[in-house]
C-alpha atoms as a PDB file:
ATOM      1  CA  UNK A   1      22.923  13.497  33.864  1.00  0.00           C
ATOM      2  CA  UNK A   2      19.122  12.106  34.051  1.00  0.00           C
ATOM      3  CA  UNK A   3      18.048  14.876  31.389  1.00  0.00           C
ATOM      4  CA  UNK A   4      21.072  13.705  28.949  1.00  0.00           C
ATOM      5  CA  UNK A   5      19.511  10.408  29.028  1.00  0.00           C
ATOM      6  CA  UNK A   6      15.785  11.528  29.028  1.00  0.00           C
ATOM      7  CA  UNK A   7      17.339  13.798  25.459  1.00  0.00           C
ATOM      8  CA  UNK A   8      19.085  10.714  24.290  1.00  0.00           C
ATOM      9  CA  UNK A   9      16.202   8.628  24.353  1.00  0.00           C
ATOM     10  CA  UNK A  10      13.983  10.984  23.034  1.00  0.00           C
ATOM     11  CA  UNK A  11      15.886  11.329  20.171  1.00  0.00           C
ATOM     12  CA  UNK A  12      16.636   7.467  19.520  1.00  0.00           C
ATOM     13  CA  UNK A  13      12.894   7.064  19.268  1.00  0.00           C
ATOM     14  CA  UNK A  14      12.119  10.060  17.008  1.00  0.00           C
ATOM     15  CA  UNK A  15      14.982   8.542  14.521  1.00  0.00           C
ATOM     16  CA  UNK A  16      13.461   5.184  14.788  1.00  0.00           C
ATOM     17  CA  UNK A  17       9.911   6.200  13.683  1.00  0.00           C
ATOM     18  CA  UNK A  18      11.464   8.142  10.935  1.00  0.00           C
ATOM     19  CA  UNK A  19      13.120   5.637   9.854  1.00  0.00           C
ATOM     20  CA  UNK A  20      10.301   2.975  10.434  1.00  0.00           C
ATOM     21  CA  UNK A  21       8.144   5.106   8.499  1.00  0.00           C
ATOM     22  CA  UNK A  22      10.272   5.093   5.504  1.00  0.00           C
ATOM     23  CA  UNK A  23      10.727   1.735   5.461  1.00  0.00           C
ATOM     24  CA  UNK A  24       6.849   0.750   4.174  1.00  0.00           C
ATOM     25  CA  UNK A  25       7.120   0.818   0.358  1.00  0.00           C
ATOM     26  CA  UNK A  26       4.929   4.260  -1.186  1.00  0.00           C
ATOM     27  CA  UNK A  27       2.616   3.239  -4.217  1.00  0.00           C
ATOM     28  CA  UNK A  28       2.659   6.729  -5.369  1.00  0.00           C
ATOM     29  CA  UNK A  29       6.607   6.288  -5.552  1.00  0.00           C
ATOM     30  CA  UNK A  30       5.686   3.331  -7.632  1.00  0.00           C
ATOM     31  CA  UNK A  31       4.290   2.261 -11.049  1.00  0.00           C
ATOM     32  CA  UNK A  32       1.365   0.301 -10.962  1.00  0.00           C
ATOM     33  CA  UNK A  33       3.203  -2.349 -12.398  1.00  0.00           C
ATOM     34  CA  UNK A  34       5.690  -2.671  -9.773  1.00  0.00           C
ATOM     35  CA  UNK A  35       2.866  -2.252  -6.688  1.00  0.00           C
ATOM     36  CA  UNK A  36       0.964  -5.186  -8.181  1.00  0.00           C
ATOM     37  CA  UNK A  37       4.453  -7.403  -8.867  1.00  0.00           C
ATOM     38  CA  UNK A  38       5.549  -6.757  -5.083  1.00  0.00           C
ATOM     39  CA  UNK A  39       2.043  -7.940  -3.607  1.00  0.00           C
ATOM     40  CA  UNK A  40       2.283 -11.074  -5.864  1.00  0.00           C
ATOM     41  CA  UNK A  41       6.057 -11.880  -4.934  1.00  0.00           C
ATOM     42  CA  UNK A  42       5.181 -10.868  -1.059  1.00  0.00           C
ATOM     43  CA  UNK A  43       1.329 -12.372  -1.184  1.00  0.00           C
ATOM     44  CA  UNK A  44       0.560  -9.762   0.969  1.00  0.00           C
ATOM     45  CA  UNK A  45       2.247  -6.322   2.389  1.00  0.00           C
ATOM     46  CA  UNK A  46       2.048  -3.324   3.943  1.00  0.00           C
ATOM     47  CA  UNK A  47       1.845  -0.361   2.074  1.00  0.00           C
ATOM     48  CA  UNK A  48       2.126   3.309   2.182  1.00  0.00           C
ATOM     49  CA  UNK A  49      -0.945   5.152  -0.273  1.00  0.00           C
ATOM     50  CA  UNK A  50      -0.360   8.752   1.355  1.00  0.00           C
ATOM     51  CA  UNK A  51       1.553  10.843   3.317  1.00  0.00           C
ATOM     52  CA  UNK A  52      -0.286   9.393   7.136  1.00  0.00           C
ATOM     53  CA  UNK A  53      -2.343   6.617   5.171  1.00  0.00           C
ATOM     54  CA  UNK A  54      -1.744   2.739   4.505  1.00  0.00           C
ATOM     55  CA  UNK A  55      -3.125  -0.374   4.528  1.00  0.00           C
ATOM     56  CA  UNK A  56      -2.513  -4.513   3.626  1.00  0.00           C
ATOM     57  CA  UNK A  57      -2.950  -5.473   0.641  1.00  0.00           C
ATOM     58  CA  UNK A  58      -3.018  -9.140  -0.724  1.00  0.00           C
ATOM     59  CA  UNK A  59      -3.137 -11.226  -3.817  1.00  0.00           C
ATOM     60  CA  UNK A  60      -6.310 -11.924  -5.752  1.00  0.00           C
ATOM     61  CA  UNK A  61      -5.754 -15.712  -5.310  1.00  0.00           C
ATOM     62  CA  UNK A  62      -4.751 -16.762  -2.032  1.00  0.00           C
ATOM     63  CA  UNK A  63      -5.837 -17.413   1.573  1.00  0.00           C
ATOM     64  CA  UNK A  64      -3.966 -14.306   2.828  1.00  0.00           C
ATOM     65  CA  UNK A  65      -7.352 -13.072   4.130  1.00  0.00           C
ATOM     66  CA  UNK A  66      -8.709 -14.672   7.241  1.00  0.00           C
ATOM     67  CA  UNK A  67     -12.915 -15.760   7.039  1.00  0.00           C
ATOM     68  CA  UNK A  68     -14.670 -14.256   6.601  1.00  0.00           C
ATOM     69  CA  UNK A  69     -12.680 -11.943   4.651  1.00  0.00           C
ATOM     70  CA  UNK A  70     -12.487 -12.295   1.127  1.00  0.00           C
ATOM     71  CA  UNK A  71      -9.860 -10.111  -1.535  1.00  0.00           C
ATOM     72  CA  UNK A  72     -12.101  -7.469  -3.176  1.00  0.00           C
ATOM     73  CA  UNK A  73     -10.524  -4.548  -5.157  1.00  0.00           C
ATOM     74  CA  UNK A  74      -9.531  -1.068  -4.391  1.00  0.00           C
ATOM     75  CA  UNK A  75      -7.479   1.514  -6.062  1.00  0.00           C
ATOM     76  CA  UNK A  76      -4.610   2.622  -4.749  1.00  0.00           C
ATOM     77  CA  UNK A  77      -2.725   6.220  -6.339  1.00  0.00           C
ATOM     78  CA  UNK A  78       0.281   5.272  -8.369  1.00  0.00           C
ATOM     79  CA  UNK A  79       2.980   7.381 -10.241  1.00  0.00           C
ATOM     80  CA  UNK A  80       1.326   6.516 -13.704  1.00  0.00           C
ATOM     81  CA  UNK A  81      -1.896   6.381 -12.121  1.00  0.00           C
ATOM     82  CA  UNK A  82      -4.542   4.881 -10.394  1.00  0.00           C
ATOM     83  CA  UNK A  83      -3.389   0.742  -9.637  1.00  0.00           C
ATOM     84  CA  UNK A  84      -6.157  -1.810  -9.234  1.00  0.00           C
ATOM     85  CA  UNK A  85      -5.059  -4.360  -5.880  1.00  0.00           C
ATOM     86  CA  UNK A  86      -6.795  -6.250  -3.619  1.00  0.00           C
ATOM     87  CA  UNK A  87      -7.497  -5.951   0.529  1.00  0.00           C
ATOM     88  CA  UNK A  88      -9.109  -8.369   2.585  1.00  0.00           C
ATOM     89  CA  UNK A  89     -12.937  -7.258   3.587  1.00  0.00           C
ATOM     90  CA  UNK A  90     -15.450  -8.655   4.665  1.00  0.00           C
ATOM     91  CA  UNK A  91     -18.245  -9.336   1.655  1.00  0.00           C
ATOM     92  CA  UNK A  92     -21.609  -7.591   1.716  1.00  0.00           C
ATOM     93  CA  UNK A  93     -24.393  -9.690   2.570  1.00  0.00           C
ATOM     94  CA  UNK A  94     -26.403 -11.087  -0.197  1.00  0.00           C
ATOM     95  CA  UNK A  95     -29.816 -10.350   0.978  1.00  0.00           C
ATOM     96  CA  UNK A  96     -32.995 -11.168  -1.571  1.00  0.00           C
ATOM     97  CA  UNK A  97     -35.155  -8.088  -2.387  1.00  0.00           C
END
């Protein structure tokens, strides 16, 4: 009886990370149109770039970033192409020459 529970929990938790990992919207499902659109209407969210790879991405003009983290572009792969978004990092330092 013990191993019929150890098997059902097992396989609760592998359908829950299955279905946990579907749930973070792909960019490369995506146009770039509708990636940039869901930051904006989320101001920031989590989102899928690659098959083990994601990260949070935010709106250009907001305080979704925490100092002293700024919004600074990346790419991220959509289906019509590369999409232009924004992630919090931290800004290089400006040191004189």
């Amino acid at each position: 009886m013990r191993i019929g529970k150890i098997a059902f929990c097992a396989a609760a938790m592998a359908v829950a990370a299955t279905h946990f990992a579907d749930a973070r919207p792909d960019t490369r499902k995506m146009t770039c149109a509708q990636t940039q659109a869901l930051i904006e209407s989320q101001h920031a969210t989590v989102l899928s770039t690659g098959p083990s790879t994601y990260d949070r991405y935010v709106r250009q003009f907001g305080n979704e970033c925490d100092a002293p983290y700024v919004p600074m572009v990346d790419y991220v792969p959509a289906s019509d192409g590369r999409c232009m978004v924004y992630r919090c990092e931290e800004p290089a330092p400006m040191v004189p020459d």
